[in-house]
C-alpha atoms as a PDB file:
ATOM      1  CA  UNK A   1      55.005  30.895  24.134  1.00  0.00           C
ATOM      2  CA  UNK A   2      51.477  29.884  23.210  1.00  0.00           C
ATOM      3  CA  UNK A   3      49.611  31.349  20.857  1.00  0.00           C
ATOM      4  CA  UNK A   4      46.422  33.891  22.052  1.00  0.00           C
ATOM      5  CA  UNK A   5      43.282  34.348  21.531  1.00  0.00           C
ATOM      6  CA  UNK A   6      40.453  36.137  22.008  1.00  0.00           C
ATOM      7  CA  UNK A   7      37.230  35.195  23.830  1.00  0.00           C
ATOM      8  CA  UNK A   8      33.519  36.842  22.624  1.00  0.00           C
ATOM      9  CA  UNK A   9      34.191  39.700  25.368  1.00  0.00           C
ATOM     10  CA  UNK A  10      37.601  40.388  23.673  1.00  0.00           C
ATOM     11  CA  UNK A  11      39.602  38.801  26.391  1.00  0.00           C
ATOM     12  CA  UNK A  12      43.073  37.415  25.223  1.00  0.00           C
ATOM     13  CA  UNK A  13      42.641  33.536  26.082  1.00  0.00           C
ATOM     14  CA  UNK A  14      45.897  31.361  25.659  1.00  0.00           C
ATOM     15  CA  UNK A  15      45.642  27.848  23.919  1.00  0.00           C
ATOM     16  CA  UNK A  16      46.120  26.366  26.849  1.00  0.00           C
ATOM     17  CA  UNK A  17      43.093  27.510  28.484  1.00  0.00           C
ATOM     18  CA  UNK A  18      41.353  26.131  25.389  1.00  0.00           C
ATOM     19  CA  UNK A  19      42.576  22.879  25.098  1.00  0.00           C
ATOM     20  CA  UNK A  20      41.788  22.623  28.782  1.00  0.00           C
ATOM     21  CA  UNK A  21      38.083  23.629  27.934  1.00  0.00           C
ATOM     22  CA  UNK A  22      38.464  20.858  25.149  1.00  0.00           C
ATOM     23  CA  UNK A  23      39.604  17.677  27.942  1.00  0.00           C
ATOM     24  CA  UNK A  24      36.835  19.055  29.839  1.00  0.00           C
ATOM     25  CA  UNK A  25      34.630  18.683  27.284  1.00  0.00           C
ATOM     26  CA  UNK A  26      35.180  15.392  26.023  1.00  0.00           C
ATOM     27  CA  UNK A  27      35.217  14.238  29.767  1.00  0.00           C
ATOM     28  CA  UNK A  28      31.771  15.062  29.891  1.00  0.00           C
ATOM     29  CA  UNK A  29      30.673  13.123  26.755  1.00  0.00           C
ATOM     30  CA  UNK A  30      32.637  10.476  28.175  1.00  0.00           C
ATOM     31  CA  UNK A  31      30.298  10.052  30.820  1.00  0.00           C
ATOM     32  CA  UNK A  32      27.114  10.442  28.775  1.00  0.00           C
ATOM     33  CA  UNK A  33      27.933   7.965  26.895  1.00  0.00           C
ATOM     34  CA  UNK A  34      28.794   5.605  29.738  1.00  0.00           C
ATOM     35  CA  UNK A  35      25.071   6.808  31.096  1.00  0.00           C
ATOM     36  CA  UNK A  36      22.325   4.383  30.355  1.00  0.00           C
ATOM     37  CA  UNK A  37      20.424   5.050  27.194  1.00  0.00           C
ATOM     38  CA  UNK A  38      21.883   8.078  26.482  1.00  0.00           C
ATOM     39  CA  UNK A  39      24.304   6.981  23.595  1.00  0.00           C
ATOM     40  CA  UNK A  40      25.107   9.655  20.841  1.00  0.00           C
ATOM     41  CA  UNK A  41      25.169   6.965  18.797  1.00  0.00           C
ATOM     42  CA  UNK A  42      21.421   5.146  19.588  1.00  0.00           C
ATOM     43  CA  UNK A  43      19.043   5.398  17.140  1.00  0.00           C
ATOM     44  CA  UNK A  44      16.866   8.958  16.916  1.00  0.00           C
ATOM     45  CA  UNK A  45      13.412   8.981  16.563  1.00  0.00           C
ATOM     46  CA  UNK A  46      12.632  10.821  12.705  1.00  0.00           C
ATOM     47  CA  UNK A  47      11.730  14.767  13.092  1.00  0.00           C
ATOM     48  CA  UNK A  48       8.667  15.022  11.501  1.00  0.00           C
ATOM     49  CA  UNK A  49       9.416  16.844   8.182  1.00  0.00           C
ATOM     50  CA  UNK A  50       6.636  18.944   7.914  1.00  0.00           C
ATOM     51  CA  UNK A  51       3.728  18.723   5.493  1.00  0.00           C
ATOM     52  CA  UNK A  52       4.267  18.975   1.665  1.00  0.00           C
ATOM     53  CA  UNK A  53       3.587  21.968   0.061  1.00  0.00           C
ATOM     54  CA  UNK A  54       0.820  21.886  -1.724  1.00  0.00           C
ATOM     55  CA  UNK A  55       1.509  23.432  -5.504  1.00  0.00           C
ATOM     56  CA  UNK A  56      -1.826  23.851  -6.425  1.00  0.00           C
ATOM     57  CA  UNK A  57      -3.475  27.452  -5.989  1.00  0.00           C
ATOM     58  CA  UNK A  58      -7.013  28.680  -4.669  1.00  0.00           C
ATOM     59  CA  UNK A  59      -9.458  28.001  -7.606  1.00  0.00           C
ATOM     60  CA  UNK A  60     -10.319  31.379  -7.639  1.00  0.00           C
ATOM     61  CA  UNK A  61     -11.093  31.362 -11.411  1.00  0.00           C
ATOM     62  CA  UNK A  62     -11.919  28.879 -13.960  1.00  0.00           C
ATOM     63  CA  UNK A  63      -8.024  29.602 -15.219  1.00  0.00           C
ATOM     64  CA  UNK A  64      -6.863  28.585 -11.855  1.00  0.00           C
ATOM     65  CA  UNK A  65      -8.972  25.197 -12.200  1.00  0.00           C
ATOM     66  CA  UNK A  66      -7.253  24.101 -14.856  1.00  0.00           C
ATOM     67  CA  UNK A  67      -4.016  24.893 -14.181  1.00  0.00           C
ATOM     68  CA  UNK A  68      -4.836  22.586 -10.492  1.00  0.00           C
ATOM     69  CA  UNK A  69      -5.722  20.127 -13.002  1.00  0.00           C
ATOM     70  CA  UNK A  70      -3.150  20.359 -15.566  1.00  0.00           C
ATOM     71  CA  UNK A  71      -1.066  19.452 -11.850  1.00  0.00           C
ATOM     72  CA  UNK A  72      -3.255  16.955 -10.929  1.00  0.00           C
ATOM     73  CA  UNK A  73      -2.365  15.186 -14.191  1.00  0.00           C
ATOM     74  CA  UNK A  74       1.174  15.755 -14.226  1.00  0.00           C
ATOM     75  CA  UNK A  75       1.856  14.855 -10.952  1.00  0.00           C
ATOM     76  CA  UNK A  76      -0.717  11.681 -11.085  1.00  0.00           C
ATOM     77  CA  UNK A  77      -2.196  12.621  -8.437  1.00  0.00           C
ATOM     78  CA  UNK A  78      -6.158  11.821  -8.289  1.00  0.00           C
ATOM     79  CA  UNK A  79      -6.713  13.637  -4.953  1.00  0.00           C
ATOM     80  CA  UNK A  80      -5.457  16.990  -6.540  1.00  0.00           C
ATOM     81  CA  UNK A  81      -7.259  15.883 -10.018  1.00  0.00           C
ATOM     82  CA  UNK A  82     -10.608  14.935  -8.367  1.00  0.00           C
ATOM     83  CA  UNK A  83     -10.319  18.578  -6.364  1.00  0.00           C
ATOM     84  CA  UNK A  84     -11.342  20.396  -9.431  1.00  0.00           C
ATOM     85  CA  UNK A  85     -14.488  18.481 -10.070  1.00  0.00           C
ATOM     86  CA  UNK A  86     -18.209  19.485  -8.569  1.00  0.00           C
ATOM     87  CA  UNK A  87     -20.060  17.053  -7.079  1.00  0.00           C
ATOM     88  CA  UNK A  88     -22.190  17.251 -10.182  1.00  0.00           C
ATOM     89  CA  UNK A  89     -19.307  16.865 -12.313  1.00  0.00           C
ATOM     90  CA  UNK A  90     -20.693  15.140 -15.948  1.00  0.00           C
ATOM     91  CA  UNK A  91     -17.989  13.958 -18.974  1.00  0.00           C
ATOM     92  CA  UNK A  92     -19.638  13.833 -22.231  1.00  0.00           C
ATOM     93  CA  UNK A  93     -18.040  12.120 -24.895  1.00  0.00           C
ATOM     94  CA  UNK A  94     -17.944  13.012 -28.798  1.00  0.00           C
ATOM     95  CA  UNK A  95     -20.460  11.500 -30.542  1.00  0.00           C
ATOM     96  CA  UNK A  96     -18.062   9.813 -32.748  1.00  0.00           C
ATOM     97  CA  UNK A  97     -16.280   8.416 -30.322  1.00  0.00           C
ATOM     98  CA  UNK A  98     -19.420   6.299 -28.972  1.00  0.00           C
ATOM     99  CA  UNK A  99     -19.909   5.320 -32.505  1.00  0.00           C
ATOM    100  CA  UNK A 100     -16.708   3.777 -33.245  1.00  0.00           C
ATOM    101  CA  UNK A 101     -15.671   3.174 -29.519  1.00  0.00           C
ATOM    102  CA  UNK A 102     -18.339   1.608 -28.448  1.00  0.00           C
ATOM    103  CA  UNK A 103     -18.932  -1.110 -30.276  1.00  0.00           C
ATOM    104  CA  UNK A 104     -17.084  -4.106 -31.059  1.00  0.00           C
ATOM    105  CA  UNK A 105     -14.047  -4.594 -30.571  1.00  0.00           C
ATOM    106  CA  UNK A 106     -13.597  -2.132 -28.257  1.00  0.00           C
ATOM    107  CA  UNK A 107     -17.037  -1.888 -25.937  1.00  0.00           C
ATOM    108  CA  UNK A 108     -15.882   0.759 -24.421  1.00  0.00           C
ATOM    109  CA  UNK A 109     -18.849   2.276 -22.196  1.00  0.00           C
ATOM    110  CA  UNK A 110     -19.555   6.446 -22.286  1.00  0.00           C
ATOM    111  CA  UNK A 111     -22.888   5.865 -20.633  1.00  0.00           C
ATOM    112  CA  UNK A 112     -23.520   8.154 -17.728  1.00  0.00           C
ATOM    113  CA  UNK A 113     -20.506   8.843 -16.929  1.00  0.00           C
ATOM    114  CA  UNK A 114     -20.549  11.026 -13.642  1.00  0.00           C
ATOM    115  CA  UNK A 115     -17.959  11.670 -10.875  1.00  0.00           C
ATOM    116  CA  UNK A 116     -17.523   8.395  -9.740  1.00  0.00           C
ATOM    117  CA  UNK A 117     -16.919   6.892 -13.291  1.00  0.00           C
ATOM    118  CA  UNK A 118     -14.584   9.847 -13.883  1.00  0.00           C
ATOM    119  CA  UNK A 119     -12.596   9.048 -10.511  1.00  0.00           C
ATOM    120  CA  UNK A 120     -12.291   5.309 -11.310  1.00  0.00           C
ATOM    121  CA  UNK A 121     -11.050   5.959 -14.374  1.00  0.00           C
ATOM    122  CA  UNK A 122      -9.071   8.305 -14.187  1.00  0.00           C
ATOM    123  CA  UNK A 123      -7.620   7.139 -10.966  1.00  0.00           C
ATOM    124  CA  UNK A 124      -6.821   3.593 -13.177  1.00  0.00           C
ATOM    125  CA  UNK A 125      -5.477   5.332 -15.951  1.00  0.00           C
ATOM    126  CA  UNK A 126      -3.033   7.330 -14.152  1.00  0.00           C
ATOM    127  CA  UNK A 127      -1.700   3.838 -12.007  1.00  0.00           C
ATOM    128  CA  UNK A 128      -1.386   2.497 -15.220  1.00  0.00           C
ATOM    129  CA  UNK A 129       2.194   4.417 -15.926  1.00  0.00           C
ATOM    130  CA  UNK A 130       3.659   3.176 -12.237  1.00  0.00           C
ATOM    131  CA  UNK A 131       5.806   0.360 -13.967  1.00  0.00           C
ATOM    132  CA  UNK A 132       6.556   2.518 -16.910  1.00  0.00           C
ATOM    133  CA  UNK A 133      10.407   2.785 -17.603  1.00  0.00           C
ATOM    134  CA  UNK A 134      10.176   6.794 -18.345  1.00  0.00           C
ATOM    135  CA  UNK A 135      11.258   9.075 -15.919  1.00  0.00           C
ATOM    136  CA  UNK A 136       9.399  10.056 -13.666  1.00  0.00           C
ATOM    137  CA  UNK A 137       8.412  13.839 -14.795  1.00  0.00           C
ATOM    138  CA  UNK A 138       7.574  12.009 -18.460  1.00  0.00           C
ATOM    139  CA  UNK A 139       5.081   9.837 -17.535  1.00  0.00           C
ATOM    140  CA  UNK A 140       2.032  12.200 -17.787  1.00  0.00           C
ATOM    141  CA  UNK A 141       2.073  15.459 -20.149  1.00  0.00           C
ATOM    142  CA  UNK A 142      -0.863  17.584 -20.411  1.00  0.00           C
ATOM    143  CA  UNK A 143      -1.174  20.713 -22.713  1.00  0.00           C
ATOM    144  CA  UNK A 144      -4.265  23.128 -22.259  1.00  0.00           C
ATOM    145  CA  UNK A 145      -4.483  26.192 -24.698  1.00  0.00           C
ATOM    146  CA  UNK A 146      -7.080  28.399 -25.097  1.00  0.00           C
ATOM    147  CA  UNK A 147      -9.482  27.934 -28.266  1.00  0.00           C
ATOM    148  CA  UNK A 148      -8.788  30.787 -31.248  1.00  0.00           C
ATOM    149  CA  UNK A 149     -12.018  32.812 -30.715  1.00  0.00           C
ATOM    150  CA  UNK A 150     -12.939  31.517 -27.335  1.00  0.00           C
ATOM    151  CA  UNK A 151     -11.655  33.503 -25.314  1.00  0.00           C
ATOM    152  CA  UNK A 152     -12.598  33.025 -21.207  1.00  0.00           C
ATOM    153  CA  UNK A 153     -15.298  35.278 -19.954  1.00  0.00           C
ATOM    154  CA  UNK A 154     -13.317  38.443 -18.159  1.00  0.00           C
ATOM    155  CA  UNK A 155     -15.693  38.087 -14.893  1.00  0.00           C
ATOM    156  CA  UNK A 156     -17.909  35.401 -14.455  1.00  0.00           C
ATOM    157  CA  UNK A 157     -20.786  35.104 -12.337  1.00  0.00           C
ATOM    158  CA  UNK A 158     -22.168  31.650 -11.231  1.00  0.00           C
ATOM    159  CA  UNK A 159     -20.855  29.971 -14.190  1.00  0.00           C
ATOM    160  CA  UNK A 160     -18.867  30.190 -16.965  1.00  0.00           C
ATOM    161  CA  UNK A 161     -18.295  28.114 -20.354  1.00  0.00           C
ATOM    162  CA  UNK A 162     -14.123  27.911 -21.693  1.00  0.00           C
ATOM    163  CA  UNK A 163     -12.865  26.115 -24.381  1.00  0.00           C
ATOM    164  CA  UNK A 164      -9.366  24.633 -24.524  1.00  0.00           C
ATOM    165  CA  UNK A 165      -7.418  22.405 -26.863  1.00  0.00           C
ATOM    166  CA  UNK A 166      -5.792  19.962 -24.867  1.00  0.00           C
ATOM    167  CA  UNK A 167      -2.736  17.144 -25.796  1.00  0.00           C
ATOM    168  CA  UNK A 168      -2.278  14.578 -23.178  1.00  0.00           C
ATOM    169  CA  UNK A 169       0.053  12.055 -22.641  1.00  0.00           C
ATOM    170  CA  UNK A 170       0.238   8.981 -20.054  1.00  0.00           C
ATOM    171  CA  UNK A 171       2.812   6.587 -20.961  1.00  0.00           C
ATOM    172  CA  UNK A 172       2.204   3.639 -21.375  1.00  0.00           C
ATOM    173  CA  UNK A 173      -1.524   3.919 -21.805  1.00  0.00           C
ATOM    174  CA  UNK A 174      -3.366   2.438 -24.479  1.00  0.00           C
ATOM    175  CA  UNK A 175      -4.454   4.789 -26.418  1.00  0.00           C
ATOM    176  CA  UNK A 176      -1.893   8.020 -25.113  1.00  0.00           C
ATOM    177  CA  UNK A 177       1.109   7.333 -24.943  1.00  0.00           C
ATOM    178  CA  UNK A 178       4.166   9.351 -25.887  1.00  0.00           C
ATOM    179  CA  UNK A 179       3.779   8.154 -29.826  1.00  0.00           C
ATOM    180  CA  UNK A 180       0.036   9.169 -29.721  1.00  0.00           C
ATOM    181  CA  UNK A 181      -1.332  11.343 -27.451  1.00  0.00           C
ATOM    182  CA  UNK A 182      -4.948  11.717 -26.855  1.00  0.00           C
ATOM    183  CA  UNK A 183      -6.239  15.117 -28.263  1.00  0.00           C
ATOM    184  CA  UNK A 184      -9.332  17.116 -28.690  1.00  0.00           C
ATOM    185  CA  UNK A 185     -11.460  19.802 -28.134  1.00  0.00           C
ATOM    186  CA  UNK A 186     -13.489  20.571 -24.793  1.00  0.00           C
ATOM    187  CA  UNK A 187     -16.195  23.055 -23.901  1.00  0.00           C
ATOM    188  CA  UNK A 188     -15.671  22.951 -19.747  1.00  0.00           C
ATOM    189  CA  UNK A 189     -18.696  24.142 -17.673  1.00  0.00           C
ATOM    190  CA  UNK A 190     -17.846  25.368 -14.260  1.00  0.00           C
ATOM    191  CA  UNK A 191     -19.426  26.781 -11.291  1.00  0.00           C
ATOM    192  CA  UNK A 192     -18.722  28.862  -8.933  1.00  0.00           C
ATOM    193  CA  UNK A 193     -19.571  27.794  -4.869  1.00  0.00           C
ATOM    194  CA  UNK A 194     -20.454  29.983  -2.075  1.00  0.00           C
ATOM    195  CA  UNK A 195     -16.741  30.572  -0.986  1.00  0.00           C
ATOM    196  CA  UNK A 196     -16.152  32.130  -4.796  1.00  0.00           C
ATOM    197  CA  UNK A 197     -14.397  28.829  -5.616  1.00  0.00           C
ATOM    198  CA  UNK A 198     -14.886  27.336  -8.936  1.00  0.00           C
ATOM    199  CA  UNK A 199     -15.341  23.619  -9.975  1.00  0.00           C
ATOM    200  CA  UNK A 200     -15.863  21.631 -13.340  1.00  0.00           C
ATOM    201  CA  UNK A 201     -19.276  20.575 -13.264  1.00  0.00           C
ATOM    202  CA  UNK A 202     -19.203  19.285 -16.945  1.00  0.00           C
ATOM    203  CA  UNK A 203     -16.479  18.544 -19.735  1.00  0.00           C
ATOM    204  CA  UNK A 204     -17.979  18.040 -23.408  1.00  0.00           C
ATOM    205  CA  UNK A 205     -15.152  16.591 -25.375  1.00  0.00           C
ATOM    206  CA  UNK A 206     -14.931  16.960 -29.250  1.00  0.00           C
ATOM    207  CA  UNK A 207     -12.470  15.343 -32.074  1.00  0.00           C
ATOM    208  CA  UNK A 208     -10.723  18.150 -33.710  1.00  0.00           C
ATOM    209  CA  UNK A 209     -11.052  19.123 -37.204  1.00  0.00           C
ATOM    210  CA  UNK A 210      -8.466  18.044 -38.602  1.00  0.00           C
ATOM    211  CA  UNK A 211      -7.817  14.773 -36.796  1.00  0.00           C
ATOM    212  CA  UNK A 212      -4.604  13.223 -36.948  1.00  0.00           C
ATOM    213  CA  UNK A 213      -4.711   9.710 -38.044  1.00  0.00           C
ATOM    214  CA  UNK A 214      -4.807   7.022 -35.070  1.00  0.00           C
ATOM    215  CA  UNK A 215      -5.475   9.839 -32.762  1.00  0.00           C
ATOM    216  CA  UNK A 216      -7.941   9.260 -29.502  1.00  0.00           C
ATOM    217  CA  UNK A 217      -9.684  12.075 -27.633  1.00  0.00           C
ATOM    218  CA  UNK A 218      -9.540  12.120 -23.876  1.00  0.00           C
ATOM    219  CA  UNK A 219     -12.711  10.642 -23.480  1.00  0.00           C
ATOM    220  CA  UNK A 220     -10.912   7.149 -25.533  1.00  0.00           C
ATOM    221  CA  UNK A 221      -7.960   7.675 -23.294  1.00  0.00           C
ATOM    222  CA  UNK A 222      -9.612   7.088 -20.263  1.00  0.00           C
ATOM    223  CA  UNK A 223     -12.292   4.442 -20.968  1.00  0.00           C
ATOM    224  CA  UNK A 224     -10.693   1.349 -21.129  1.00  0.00           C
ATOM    225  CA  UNK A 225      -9.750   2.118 -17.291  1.00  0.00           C
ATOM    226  CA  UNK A 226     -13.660   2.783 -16.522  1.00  0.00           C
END
């Protein structure tokens, strides 16, 4: 006897009727294959896999800025980066810095630096890891804490002024990589657009008080890739 089954209405269905549904079957693929361009085994054109999702959030807040940015950096990615600037955006370097930085031998240039001399270098900097041997989730690093006794304004209007500490590191970069990462002091300026967005319109970087030996700020970090 042959073994039963049951079909989806609960109808016993002997084997036999199945394996007859089975030659039947692979009859028909028989023939589509033998049909002209209709081989399963011809190349498919790719399904389109959908956009990326974006891991950034609304910049709803000047906390939400800088944790876009902290992604921008980590994920080298200058579109998401540039994002959180204004269109007014300003970097202002520590005084120090243009002392000792820019003059010989290093020349580096903190001159008017604006959005487009943030983007270049920036941009540079972060290109600057792609042969890097690290892995690839170790080639940027960025730390942002909050300042002890700046605390962020609970509800700004217009504008608002934060402080954060900040340790960055892009590997092999000249002055921040992994065995000295650039780190400072900012006071961030952002404003706040008609669509209650907000966007860094200025970064004011400082040296911190106690300054490690051979450390650079951000503002050193970035310039030789201006």
């Amino acid at each position: 006897m042959h073994p039963v089954t049951e079909t989806a209405t609960g109808t016993p269905r002997s084997a036999s009727t199945t394996c007859s549904s089975i030659t039947s079957l692979l009859l028909a693929c028989a023939v589509l294959l033998q049909a002209p361009g209709c081989s399963l085994f011809d190349p498919r054109e790719p399904e389109d896999p959908g956009e990326v999702q974006d891991p950034t959030q609304p910049p709803t807040s000047p906390s939400m800025v800088m944790y876009n940015l902290d992604i921008g950096l980590e994920s080298r990615s200058i579109t998401i980066y540039s994002a959180c600037l204004d269109t007014s955006f300003v970097f202002t370097a520590d005084p120090a810095d243009a002392v000792e930085y820019g003059g010989s031998p290093w020349n580096y240039d903190f001159d008017a630096w604006d959005l487009d001399a943030e983007f270049t270098s920036v941009y540079n900097l972060l290109a600057s890891t792609s042969g890097d041997s690290l892995p690839e989730d170790s080639l940027v690093v960025a730390y942002f804490s909050l300042v002890p006794g700046y605390s962020d304004p609970p509800a700004p209007m217009d504008s608002a002024v934060i402080w954060r500490d900040y340790s960055i590191v892009v590997a092999g970069s000249e002055h921040a990589g992994w065995e000295n990462p650039a780190v400072g002091q900012a006071r961030i300026t952002m404003v706040e657009d008609a669509s209650s967005y907000w966007y860094i319109s200025r970064w004011e970087d400082f040296r911190l008080e106690e300054y490690p030996e051979g450390a650079c700020t951000w503002g050193v970090a970035k310039a030789p890739y201006r």
